[in-house]
Each structure stands twice: as C-alpha cells, then as structure tokens.
N, C-alpha and C. Protein backbone atom coordinates (compact mmCIF):
# COMPACT_ATOMS: atom_id res chain seq x y z
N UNK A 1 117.43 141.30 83.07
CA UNK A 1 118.39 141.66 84.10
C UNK A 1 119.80 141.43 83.56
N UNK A 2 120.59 142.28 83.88
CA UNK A 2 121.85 142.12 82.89
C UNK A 2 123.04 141.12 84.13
N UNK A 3 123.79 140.93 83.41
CA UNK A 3 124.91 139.60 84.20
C UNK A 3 125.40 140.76 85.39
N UNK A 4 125.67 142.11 85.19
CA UNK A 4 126.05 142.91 86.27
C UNK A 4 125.33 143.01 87.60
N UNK A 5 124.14 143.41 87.21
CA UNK A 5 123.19 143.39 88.44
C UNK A 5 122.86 142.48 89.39
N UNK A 6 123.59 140.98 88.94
CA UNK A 6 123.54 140.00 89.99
C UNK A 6 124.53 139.30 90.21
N UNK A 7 126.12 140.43 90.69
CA UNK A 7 126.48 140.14 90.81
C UNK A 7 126.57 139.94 92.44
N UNK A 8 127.71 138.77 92.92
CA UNK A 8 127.57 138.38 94.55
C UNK A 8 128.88 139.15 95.00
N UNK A 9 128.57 139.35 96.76
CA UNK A 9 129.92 140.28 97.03
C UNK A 9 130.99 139.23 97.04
N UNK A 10 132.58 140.37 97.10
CA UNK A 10 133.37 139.12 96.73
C UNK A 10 133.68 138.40 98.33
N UNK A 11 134.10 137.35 98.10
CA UNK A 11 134.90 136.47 99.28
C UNK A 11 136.56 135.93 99.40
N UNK A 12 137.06 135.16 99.71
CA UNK A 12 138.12 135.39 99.64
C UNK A 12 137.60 133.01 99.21
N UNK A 13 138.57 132.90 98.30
CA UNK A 13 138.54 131.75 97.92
C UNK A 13 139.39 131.04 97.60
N UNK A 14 139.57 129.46 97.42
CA UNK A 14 141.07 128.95 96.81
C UNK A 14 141.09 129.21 95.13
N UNK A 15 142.09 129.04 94.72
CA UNK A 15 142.11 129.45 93.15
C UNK A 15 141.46 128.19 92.59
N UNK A 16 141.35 127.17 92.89
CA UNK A 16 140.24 125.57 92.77
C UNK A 16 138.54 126.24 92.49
N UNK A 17 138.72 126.83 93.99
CA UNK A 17 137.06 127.22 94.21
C UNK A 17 136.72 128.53 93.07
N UNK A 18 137.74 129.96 93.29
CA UNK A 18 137.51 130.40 92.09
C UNK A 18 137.56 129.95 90.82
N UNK A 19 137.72 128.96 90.14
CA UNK A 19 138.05 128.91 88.80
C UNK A 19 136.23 128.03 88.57
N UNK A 20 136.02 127.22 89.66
CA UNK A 20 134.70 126.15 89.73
C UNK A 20 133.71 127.34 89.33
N UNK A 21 133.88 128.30 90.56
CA UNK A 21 132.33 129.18 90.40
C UNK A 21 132.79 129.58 89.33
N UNK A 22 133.34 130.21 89.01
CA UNK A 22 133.93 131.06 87.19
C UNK A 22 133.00 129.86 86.20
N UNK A 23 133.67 128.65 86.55
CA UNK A 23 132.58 127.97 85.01
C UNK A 23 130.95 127.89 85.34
N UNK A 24 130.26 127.81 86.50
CA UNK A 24 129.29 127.98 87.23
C UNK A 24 128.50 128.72 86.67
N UNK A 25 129.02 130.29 86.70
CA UNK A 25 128.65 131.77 86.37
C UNK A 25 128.16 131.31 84.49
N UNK A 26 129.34 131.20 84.40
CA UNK A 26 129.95 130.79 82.86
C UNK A 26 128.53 130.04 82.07
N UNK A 27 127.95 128.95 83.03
CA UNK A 27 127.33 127.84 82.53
C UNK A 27 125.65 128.32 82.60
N UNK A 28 125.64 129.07 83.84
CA UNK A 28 124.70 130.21 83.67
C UNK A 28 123.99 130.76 82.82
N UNK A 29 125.29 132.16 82.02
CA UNK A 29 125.15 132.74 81.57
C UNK A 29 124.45 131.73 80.11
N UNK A 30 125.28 130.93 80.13
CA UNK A 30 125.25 130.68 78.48
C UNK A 30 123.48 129.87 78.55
N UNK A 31 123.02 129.48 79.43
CA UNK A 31 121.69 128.63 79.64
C UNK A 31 120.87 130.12 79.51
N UNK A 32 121.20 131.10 80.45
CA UNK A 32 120.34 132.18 80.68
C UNK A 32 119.86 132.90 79.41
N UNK A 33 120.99 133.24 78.85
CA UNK A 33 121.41 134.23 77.91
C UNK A 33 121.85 133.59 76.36
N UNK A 34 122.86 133.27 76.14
CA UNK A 34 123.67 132.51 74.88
C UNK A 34 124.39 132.61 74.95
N UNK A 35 125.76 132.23 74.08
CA UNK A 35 127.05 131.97 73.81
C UNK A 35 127.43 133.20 73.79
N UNK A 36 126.54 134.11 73.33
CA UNK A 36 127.57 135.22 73.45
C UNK A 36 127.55 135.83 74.65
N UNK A 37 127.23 135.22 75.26
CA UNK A 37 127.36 136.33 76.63
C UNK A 37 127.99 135.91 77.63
N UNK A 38 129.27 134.54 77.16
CA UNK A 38 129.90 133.91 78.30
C UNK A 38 131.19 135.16 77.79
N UNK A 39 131.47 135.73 78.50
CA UNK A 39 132.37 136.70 78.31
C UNK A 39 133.06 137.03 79.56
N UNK A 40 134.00 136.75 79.94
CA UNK A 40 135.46 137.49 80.98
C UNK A 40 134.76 138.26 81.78
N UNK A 41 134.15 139.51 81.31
CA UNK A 41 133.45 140.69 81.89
C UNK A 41 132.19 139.60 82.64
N UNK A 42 131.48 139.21 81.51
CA UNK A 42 130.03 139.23 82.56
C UNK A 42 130.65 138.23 83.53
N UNK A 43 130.87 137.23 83.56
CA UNK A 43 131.51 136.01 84.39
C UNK A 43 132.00 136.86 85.19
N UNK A 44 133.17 137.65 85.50
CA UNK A 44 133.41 138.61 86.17
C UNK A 44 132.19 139.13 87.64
N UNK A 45 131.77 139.79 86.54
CA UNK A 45 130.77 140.61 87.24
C UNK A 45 129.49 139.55 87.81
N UNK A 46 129.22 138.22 87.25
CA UNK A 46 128.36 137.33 87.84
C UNK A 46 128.68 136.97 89.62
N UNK A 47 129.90 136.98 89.56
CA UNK A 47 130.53 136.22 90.73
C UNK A 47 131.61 137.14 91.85
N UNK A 48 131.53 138.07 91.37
CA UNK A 48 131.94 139.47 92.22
C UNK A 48 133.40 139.08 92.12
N UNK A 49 134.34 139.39 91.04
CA UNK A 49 135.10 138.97 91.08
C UNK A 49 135.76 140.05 89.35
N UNK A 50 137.18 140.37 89.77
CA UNK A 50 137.95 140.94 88.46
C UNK A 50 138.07 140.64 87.23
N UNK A 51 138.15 141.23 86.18
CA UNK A 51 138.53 141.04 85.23
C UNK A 51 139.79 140.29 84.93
N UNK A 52 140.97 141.25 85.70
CA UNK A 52 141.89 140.50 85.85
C UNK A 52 142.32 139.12 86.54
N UNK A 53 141.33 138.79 87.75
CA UNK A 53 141.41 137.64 88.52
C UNK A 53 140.86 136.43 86.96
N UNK A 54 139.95 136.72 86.07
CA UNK A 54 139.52 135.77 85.62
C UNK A 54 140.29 135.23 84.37
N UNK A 55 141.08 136.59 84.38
CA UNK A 55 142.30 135.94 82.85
C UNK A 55 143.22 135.14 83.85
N UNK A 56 143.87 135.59 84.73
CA UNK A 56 144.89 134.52 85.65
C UNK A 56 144.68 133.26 85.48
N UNK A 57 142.76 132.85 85.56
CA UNK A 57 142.72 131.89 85.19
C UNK A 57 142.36 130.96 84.30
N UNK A 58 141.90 131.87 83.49
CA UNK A 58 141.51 131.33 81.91
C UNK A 58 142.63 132.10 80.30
N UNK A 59 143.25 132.53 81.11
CA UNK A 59 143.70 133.81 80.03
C UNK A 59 143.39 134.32 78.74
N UNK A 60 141.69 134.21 78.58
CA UNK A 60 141.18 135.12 77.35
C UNK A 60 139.68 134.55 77.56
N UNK A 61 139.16 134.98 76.53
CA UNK A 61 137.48 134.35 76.51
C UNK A 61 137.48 133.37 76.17
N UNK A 62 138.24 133.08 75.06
CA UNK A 62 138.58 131.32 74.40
C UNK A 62 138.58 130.70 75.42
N UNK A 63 140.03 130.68 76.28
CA UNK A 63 140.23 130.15 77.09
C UNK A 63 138.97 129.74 78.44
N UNK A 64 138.46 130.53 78.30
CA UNK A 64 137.11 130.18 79.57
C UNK A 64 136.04 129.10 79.06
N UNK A 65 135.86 129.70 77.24
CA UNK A 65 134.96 128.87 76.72
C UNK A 65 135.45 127.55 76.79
N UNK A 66 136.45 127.32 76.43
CA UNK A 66 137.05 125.71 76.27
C UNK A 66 136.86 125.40 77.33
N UNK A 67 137.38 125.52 78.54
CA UNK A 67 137.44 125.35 79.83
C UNK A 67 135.71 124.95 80.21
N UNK A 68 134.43 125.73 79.78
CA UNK A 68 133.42 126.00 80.11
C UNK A 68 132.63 124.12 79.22
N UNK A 69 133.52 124.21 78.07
CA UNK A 69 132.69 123.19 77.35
C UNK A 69 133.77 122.25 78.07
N UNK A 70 134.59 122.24 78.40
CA UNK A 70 135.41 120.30 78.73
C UNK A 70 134.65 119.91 79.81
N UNK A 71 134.36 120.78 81.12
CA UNK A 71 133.40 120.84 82.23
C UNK A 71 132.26 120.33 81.63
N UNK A 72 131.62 120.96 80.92
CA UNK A 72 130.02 120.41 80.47
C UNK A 72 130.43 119.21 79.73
N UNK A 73 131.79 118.78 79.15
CA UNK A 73 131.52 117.36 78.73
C UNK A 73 131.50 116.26 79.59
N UNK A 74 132.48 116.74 80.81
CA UNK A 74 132.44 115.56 82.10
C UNK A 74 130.84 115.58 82.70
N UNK A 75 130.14 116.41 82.24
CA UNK A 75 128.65 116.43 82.64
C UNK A 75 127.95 115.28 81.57
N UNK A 76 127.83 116.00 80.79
CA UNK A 76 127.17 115.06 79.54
C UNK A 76 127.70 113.79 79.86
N UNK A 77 129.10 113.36 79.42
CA UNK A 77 129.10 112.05 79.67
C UNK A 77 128.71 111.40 81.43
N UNK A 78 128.74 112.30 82.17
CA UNK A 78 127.67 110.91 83.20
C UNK A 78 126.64 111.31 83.11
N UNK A 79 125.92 112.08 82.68
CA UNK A 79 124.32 112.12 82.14
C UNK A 79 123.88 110.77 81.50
N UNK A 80 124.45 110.90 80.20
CA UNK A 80 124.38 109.49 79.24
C UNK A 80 125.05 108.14 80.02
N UNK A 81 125.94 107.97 81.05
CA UNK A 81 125.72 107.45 81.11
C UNK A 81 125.18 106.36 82.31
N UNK A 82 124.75 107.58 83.40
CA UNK A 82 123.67 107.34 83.98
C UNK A 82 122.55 106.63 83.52
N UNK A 83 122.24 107.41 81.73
CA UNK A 83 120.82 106.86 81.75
C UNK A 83 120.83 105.71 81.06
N UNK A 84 121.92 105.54 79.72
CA UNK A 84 122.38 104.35 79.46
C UNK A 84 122.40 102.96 80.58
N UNK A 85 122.63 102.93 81.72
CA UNK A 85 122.30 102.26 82.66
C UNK A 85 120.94 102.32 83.21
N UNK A 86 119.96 103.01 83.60
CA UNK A 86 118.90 103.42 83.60
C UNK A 86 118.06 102.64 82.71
N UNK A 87 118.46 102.88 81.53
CA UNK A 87 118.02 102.37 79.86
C UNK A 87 117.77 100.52 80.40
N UNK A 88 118.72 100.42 80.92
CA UNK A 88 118.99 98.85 80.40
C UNK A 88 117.89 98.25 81.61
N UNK A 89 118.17 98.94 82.88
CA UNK A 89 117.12 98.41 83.82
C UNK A 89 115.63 98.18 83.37
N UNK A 90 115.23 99.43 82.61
CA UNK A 90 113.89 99.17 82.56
C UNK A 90 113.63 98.96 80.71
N UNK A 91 114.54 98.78 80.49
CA UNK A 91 114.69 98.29 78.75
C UNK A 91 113.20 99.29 77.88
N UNK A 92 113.90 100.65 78.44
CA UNK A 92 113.31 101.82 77.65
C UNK A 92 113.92 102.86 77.58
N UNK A 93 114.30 103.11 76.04
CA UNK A 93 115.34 104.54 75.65
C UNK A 93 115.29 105.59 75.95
N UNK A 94 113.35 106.13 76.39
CA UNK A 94 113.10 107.09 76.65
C UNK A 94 113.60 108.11 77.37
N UNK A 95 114.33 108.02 78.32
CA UNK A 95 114.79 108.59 79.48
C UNK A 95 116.82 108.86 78.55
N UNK A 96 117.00 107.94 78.09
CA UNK A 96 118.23 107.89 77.98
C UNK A 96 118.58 109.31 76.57
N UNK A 97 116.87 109.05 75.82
CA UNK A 97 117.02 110.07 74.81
C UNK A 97 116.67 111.58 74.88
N UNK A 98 116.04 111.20 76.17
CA UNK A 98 115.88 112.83 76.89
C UNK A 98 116.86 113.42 77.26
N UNK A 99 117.65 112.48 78.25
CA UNK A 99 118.46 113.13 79.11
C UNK A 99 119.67 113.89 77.87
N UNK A 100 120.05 112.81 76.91
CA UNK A 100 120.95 113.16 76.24
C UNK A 100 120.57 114.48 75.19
N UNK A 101 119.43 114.42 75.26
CA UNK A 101 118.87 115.55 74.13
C UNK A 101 118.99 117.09 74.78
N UNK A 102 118.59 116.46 75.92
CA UNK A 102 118.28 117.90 76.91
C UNK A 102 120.64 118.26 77.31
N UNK A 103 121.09 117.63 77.38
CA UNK A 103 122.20 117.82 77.73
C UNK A 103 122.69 118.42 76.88
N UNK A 104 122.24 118.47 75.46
CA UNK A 104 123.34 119.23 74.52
C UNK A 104 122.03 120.65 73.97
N UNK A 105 120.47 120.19 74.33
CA UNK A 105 119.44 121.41 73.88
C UNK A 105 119.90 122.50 75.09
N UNK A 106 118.92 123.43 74.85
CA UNK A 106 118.62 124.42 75.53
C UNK A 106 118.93 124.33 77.18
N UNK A 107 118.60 123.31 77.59
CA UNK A 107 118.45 122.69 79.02
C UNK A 107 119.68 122.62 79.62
N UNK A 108 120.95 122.35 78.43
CA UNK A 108 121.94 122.39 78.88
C UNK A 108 123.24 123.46 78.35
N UNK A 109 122.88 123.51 76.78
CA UNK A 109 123.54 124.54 76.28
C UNK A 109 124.84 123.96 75.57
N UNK A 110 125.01 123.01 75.36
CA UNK A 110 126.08 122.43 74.95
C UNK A 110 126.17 122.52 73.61
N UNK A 111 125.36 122.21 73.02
CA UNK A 111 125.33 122.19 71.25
C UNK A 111 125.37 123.55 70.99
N UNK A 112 124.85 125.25 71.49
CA UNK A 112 124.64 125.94 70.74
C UNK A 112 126.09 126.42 71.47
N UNK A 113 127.39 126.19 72.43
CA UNK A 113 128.11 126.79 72.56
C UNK A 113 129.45 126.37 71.66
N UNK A 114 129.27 125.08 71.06
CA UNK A 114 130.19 124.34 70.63
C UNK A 114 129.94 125.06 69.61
N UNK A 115 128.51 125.07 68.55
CA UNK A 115 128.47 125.81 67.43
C UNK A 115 128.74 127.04 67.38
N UNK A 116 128.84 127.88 68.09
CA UNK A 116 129.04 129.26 68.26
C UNK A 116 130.36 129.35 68.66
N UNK A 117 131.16 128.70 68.88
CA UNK A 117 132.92 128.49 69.53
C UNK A 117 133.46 128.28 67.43
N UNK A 118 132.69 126.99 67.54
CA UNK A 118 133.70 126.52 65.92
C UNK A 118 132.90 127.66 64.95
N UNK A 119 131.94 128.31 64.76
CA UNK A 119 131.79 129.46 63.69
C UNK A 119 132.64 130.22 64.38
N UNK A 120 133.25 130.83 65.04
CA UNK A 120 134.19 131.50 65.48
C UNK A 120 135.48 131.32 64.99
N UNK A 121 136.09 129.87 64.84
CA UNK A 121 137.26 130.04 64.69
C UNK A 121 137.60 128.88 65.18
N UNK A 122 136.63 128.41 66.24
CA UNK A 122 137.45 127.26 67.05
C UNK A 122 136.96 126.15 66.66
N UNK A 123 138.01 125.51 65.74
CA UNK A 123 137.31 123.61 65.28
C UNK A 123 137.57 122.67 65.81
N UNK A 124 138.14 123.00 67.32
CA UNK A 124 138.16 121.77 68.04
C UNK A 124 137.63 121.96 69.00
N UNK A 125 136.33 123.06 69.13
CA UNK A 125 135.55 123.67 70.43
C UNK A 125 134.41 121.62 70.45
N UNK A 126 134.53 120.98 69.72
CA UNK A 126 133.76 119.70 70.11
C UNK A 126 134.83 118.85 70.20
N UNK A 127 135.98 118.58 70.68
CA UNK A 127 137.20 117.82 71.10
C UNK A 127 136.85 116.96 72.12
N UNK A 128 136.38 117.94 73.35
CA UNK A 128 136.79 117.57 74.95
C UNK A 128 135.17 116.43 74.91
N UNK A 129 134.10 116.98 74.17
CA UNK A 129 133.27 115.86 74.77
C UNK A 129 133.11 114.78 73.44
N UNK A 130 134.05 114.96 72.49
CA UNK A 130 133.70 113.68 71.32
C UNK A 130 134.69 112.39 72.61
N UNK A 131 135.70 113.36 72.92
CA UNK A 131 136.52 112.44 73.72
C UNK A 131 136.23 111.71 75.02
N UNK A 132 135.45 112.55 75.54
CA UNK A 132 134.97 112.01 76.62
C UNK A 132 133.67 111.32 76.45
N UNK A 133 132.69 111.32 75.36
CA UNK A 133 131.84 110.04 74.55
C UNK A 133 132.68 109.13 74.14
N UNK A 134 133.82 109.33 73.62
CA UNK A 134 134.67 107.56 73.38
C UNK A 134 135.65 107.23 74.25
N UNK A 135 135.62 107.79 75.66
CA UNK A 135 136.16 107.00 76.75
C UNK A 135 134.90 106.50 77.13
N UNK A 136 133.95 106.73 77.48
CA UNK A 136 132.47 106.34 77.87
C UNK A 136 132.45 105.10 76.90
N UNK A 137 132.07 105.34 75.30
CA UNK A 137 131.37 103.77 74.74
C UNK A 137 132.44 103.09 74.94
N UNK A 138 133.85 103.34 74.98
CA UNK A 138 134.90 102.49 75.50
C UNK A 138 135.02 101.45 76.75
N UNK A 139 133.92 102.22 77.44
CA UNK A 139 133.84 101.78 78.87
C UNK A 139 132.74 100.65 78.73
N UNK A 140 131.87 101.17 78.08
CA UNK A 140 130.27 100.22 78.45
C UNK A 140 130.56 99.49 77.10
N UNK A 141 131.16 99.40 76.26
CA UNK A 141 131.43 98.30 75.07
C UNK A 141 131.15 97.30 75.60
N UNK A 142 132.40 96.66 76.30
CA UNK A 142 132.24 94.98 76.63
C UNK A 142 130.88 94.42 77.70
N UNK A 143 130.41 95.69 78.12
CA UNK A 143 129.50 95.12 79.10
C UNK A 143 128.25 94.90 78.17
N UNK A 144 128.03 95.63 77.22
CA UNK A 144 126.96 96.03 76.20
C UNK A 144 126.83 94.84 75.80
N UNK A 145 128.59 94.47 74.96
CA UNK A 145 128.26 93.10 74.14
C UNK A 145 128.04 91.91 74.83
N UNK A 146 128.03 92.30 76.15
CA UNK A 146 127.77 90.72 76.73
C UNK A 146 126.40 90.54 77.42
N UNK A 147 126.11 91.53 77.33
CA UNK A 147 124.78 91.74 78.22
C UNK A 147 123.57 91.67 76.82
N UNK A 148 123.98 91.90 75.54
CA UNK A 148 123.15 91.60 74.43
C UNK A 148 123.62 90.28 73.61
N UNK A 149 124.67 89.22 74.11
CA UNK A 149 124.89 88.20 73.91
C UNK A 149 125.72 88.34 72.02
N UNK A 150 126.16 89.20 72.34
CA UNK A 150 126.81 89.77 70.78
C UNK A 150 125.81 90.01 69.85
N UNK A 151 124.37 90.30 69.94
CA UNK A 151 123.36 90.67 69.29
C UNK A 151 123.06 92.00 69.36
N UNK A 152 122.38 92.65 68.17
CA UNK A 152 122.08 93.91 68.18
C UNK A 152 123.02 94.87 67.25
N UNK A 153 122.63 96.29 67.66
CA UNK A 153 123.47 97.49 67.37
C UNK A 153 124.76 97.49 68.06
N UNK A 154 125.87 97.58 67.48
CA UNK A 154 126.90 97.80 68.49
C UNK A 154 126.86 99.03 68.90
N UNK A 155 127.32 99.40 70.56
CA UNK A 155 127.13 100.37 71.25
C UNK A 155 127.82 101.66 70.43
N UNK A 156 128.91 101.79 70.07
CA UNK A 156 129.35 102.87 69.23
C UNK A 156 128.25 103.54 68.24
N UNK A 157 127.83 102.62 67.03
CA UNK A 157 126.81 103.09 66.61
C UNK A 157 125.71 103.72 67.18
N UNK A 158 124.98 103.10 68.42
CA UNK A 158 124.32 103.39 68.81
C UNK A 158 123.95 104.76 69.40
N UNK A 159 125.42 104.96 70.07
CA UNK A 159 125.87 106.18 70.73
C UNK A 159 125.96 107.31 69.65
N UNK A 160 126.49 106.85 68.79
CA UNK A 160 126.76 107.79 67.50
C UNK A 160 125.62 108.64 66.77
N UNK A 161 124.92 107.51 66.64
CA UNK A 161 123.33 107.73 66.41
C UNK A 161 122.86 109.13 66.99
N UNK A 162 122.92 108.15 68.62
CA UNK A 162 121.95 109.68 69.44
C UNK A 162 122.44 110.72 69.54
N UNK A 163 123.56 110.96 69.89
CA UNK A 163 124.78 112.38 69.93
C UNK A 163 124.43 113.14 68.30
N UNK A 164 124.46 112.57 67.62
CA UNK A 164 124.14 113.18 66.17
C UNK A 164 122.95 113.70 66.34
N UNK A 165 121.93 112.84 66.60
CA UNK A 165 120.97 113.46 66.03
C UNK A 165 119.99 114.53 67.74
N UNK A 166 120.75 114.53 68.86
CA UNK A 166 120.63 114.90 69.85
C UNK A 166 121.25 116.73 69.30
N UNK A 167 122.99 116.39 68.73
CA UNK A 167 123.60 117.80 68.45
C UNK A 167 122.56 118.68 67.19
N UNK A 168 122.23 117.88 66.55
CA UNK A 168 121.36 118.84 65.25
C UNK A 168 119.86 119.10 65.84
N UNK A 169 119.54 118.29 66.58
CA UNK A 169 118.38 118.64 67.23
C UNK A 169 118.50 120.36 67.90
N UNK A 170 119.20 120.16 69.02
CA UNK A 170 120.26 121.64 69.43
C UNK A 170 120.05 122.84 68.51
N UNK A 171 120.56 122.13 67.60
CA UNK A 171 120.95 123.36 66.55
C UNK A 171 119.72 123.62 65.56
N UNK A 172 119.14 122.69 64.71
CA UNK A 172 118.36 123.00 64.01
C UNK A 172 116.87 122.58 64.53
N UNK A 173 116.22 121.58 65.19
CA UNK A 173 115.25 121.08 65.53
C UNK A 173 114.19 122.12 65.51
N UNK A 174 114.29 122.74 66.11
CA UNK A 174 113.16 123.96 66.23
C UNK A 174 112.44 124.33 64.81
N UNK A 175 113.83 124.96 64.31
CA UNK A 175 113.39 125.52 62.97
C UNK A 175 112.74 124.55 61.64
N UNK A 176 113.24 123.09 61.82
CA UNK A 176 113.16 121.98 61.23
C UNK A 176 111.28 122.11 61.18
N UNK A 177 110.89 121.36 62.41
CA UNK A 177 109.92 121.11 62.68
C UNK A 177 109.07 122.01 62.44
N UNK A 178 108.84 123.58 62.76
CA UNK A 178 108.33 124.59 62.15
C UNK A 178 108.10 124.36 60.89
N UNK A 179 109.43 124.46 60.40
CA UNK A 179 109.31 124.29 58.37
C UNK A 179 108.24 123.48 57.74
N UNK A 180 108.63 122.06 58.26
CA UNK A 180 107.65 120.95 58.17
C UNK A 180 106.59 120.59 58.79
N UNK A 181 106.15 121.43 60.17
CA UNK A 181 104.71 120.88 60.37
C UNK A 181 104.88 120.25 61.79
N UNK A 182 105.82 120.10 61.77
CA UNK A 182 106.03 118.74 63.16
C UNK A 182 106.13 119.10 64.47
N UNK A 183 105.76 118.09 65.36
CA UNK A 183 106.00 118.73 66.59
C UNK A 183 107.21 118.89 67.22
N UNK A 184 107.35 119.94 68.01
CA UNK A 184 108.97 120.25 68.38
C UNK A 184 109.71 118.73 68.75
N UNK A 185 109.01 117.82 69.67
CA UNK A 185 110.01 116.95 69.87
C UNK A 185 109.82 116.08 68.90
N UNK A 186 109.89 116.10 67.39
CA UNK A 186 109.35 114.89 66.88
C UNK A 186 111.18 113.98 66.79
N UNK A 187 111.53 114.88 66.91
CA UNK A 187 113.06 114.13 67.02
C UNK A 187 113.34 113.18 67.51
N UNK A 188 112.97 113.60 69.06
CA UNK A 188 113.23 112.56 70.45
C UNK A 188 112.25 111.69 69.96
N UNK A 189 111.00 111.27 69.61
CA UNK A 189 110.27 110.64 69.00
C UNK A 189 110.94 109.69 68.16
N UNK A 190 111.48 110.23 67.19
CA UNK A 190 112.09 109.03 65.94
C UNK A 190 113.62 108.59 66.63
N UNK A 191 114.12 109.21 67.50
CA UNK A 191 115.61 108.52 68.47
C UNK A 191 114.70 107.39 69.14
N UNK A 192 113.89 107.85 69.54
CA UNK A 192 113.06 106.59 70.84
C UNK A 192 112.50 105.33 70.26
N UNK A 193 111.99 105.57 68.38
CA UNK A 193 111.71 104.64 67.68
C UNK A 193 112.88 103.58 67.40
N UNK A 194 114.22 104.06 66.74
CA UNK A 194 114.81 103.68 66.30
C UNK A 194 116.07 103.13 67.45
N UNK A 195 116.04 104.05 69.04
CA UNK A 195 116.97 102.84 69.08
C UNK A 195 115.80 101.27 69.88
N UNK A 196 114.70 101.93 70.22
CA UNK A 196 113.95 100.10 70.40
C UNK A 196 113.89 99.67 69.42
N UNK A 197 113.89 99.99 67.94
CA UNK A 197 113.91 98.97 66.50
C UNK A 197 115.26 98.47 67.09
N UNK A 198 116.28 98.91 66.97
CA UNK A 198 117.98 98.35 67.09
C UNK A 198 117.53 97.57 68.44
N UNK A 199 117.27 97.19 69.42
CA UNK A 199 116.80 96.60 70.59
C UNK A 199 116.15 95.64 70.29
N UNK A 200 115.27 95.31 68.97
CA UNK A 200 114.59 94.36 68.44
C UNK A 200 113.33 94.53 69.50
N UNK A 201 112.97 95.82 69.77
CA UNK A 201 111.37 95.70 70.61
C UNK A 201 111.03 96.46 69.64
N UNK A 202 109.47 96.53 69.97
CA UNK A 202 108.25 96.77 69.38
C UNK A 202 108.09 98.85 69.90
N UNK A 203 108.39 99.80 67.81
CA UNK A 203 108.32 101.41 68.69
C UNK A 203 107.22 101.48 69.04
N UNK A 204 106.95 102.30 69.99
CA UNK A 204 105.59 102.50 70.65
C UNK A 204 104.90 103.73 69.59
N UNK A 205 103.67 103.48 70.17
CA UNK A 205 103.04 104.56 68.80
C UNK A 205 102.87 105.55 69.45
N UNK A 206 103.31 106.40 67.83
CA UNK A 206 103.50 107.67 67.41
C UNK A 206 102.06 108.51 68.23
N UNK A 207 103.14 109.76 68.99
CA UNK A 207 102.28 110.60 69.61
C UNK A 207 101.57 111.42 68.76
C-alpha cells in the first residue's frame, strides 16, 4: 500500500499539533517502509496535509529527518532508561537489552535512519541521541555509583557497551549471524552475558 493511499482527511490544527503528527507519519513511514521513504511528499500525503505546509515546518527533507531522529532520541533515552531502572529492580539485563536493542532495530528504526542520514551526507544525523545518552548516564551516574558501592563497571562504559553493540546489531546483525551460523539474536545473548559478568552474577546459559 503506498504512503498516498492512506492518507487522513485534512483538519484544521495548531502548528504544535501539525508538526507532532508530521514526525508520527514520519516515524511510520520509516518502521513501515525505510529511510527512504521518510520524504516531504509521503509525510505529506500520510497525514492529509501539503507539501508546502510541511516545508513551513521542516524546510527540506533533511530538515524533517533531523527533526524525525532528535524525537526518536527523546524516545530511546526514556526507553533505556526506564529499563535501566527496571534492570536494577529485578537485577536482570534482559529487558534493559531488549528494550534498547529493539529501540535502535527494526522495532524502532533508529539505527537504519541515522545510517542512511550520515551515508548521505549527514555526520551529525547521530548528534541529538549520542547527546541525549550523555545527559541520561549523566543523570543515573551518581545513583549507579552509590547503589554499587563504587564497585563494578562504571555506568558510562556500560552504556557505551550496549548502544554500540545494540547500533551494529541494527545495522549488521542479521547479515552477521547468517554469515556465521548464528542465531539472529545471538547478540542480545552475548549483551545479556556480559553486562551480568560486569554485575559480578553468574551468565545464564547459552540458548
């Protein structure tokens, strides 16, 4: 079904509310479809709404994309750190390495729009959420180190860790695991090992 055919009739809205559904459409498309198809036009046509109304407020495709990824980073970061809290209640990564995996995989679209923004041209299309991950470990630092009695991984690392290997997961995981044999999530698997090794618990065995 193409982004035209569903589009909604228009309404009359604040320029707040239009610009929200615009990344909405936007966030859509790119889950539905891919990066390439967050485009002015389809966004447009997703939300019954102009071409011209949508440069007013993005003024180009760049402009929507950036706009589309700073939004998905204020997502991601309370994803992580929802579960980062989550994590600590029941002193299991599992959940914390999903959520974060799924936030930048397919599920959420984050990793393949950032990569498809910077092969483009744009090398600071991963700016808005490196930044908004180091206002986050900024935040849960001191609680981290006191709540692990200054023992352990420090939270930066830690964080660093999963975002890395969460973004290449995104990007290459699929094809990885194919190559070699493995099962698609063997990723989330060796994140879930390694941060209970850094936790000093015991990894649970291998599925």
């Amino acid at each position: 079904m193409s982004p035209s055919s569903v589009a909604t009739p228009r309404r009359r809205l604040s320029p707040e509310a239009s610009r929200e559904a615009a990344l909405e459409a936007a966030r859509a498309l790119l889950v539905e479809i891919g990066p390439q198809a967050v485009t002015l036009k389809a966004v447009a046509a997703r939300i019954g709404r102009t071409h011209a109304n949508l440069l007013h407020h993005f003024g180009s495709a760049d402009g929507l994309q950036k706009a589309l990824i700073a939004s998905m980073a204020e997502r991601i970061v309370g994803t992580i750190r929802d579960a980062v809290m989550r994590a600590r209640e029941i002193h299991d990564p599992a959940e914390v390495v999903d959520l974060t995996f799924d936030a930048f995989g397919q599920a959420g679209g984050a990793g393949a729009l950032a990569s498809w923004m910077i092969l483009n041209g744009n090398e600071d299309a991963l700016d808005p959420i490196l930044r908004a991950i180091h206002d986050l470990v900024e935040d849960l630092g001191a609680e981290h180190e006191q709540a692990q009695g200054g023992k352990g991984v420090p939270i930066h690392d830690e964080t660093l860790q999963l975002v890395l290997m969460a973004l290449g997961d995104a990007l290459l995981g699929a094809s990885m695991a194919r190559a070699l044999g493995l099962p698609r999530d063997r990723a989330r698997v060796i994140a879930r090992q390694m941060l209970l090794a850094d936790r000093g618990a015991s990894p649970p065995r291998d599925r």
